[in-house]
C-alpha atoms as a PDB file:
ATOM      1  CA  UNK A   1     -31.454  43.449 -14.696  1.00  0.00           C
ATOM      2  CA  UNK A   2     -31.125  41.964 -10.861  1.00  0.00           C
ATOM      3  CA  UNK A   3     -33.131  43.512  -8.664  1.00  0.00           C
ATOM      4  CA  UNK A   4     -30.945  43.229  -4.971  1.00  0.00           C
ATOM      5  CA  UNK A   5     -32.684  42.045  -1.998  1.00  0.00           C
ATOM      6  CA  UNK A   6     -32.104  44.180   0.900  1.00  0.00           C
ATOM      7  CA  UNK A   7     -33.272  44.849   4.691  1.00  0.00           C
ATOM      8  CA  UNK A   8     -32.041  47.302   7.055  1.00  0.00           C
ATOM      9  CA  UNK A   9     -33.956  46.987  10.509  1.00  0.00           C
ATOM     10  CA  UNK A  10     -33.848  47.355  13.872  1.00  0.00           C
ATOM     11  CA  UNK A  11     -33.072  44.480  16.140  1.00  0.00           C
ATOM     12  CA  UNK A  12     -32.837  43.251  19.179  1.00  0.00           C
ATOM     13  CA  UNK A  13     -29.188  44.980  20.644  1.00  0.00           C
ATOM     14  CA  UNK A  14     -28.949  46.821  17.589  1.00  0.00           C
ATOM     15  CA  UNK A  15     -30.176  46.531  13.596  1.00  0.00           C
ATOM     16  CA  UNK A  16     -29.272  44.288  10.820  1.00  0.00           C
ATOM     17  CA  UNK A  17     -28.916  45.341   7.263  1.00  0.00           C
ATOM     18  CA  UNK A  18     -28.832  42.387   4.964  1.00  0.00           C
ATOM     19  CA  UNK A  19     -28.030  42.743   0.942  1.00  0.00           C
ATOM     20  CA  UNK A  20     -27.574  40.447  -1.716  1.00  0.00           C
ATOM     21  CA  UNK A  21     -27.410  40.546  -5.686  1.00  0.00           C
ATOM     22  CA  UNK A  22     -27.222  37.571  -8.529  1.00  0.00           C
ATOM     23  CA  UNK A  23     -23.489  38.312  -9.864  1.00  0.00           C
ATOM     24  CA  UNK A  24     -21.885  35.338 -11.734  1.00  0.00           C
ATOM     25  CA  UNK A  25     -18.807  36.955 -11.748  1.00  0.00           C
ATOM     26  CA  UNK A  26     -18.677  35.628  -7.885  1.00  0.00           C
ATOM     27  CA  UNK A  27     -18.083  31.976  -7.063  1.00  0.00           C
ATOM     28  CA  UNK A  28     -21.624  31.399  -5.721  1.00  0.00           C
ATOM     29  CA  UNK A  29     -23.680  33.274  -8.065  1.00  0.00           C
ATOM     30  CA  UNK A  30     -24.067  36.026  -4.989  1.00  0.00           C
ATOM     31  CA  UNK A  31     -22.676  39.006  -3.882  1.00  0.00           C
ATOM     32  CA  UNK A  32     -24.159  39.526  -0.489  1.00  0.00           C
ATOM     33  CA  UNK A  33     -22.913  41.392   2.366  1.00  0.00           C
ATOM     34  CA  UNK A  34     -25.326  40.609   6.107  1.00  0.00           C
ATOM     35  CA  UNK A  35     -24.369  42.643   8.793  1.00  0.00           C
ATOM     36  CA  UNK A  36     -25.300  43.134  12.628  1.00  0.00           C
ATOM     37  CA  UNK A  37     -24.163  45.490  14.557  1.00  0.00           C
ATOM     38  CA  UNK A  38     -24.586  48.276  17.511  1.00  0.00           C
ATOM     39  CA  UNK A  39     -24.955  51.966  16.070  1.00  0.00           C
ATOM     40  CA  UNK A  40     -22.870  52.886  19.132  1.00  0.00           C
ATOM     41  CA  UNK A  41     -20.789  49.992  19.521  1.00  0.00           C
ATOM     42  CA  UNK A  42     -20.364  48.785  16.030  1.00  0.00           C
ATOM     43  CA  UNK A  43     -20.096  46.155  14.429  1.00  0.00           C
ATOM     44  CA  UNK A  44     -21.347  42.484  16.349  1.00  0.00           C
ATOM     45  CA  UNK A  45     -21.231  40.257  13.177  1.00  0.00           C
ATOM     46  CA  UNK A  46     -20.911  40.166   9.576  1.00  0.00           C
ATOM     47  CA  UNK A  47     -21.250  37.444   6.492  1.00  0.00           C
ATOM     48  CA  UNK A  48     -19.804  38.410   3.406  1.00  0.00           C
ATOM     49  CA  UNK A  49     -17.732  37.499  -0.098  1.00  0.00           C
ATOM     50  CA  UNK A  50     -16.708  40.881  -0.950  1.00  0.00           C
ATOM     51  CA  UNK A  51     -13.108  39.553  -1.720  1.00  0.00           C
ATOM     52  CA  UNK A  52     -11.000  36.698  -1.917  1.00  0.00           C
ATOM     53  CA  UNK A  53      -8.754  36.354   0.726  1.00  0.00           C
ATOM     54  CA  UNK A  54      -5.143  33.925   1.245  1.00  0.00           C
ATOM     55  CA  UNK A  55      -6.153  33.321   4.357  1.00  0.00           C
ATOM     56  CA  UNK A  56     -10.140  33.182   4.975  1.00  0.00           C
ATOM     57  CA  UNK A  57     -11.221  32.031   1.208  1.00  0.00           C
ATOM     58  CA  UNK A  58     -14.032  33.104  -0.602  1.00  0.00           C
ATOM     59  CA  UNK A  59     -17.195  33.210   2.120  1.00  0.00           C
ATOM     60  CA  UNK A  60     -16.223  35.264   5.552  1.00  0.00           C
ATOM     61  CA  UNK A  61     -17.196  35.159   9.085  1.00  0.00           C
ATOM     62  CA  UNK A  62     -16.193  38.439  10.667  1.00  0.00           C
ATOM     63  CA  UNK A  63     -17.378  38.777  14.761  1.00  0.00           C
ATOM     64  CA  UNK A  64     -16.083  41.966  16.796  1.00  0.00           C
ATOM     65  CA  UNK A  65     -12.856  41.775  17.915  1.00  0.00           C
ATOM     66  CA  UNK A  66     -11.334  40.290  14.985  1.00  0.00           C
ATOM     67  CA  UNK A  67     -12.141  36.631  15.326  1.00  0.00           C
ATOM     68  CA  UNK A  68     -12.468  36.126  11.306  1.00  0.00           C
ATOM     69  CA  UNK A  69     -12.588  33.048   9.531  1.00  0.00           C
ATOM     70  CA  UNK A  70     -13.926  31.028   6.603  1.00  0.00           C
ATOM     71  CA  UNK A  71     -17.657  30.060   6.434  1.00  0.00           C
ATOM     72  CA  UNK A  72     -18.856  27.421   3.655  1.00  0.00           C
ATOM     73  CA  UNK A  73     -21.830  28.610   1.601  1.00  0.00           C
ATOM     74  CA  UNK A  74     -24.590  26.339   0.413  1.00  0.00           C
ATOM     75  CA  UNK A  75     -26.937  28.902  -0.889  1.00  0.00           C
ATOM     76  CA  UNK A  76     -27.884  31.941  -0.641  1.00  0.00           C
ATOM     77  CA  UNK A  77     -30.829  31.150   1.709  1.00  0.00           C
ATOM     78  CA  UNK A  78     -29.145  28.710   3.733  1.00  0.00           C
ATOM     79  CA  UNK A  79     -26.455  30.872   4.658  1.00  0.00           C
ATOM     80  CA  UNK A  80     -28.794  33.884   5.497  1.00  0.00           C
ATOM     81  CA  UNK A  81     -30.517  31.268   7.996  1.00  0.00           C
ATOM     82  CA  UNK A  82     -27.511  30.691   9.659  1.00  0.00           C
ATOM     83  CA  UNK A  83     -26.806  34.480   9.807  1.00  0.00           C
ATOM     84  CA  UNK A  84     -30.184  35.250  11.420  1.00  0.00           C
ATOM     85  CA  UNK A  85     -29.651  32.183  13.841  1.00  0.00           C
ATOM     86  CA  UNK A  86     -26.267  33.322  15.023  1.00  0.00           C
ATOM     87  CA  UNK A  87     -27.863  36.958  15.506  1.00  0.00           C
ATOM     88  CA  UNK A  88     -30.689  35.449  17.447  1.00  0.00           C
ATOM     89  CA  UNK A  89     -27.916  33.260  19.470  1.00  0.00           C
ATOM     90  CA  UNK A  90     -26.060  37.122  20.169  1.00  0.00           C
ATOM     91  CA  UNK A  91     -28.582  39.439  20.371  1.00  0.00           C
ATOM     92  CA  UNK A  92     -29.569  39.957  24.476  1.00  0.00           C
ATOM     93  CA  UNK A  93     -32.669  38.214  25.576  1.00  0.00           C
ATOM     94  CA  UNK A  94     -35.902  39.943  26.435  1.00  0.00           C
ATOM     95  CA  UNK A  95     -34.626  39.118  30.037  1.00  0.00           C
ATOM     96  CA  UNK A  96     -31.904  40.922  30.084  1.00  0.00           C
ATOM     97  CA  UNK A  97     -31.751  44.528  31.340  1.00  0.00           C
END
């Protein structure tokens, strides 16, 4: 049996929750769903292949306010590097107020 890999943790300008699970029935071997996002505000930005879709393919870039698209996915860590670099690129700095 797969064990999942999961994190749910606070951030900096909100938390992340990250899961993933071995699943061959998906295209990459993954089903993984990584997720920051505001507990007021909502969500910030999300990876995820939790359906096909006509228009955005297999992997998925969702950012607030509906700016969606297709991400390619070279591995499972690979992609959750880029996740946790775009979250460091959004999160605020220390600087700001």
């Amino acid at each position: 049996m797969a064990h999942p890999l999961e994190l749910n943790r606070a951030v900096p300008g909100g938390r992340i929750e990250m899961f993933a699970i071995r699943d061959e029935s998906y295209a990459s071997g993954w089903f993984y769903r990584f997720q920051y996002y505001h507990p007021d505000d909502g969500e910030i930005l999300r990876y995820d292949n939790a359906h096909d879709d006509d228009t955005l393919g297999t992997h998925h870039r969702h950012i607030r306010f509906d700016d969606d698209t297709e991400i390619e996915f070279h591995g499972l860590v690979l992609h959750l590097t880029r996740f946790l670099n775009e979250v460091g690129e959004l999160a605020p700095s220390e600087d700001t107020p």
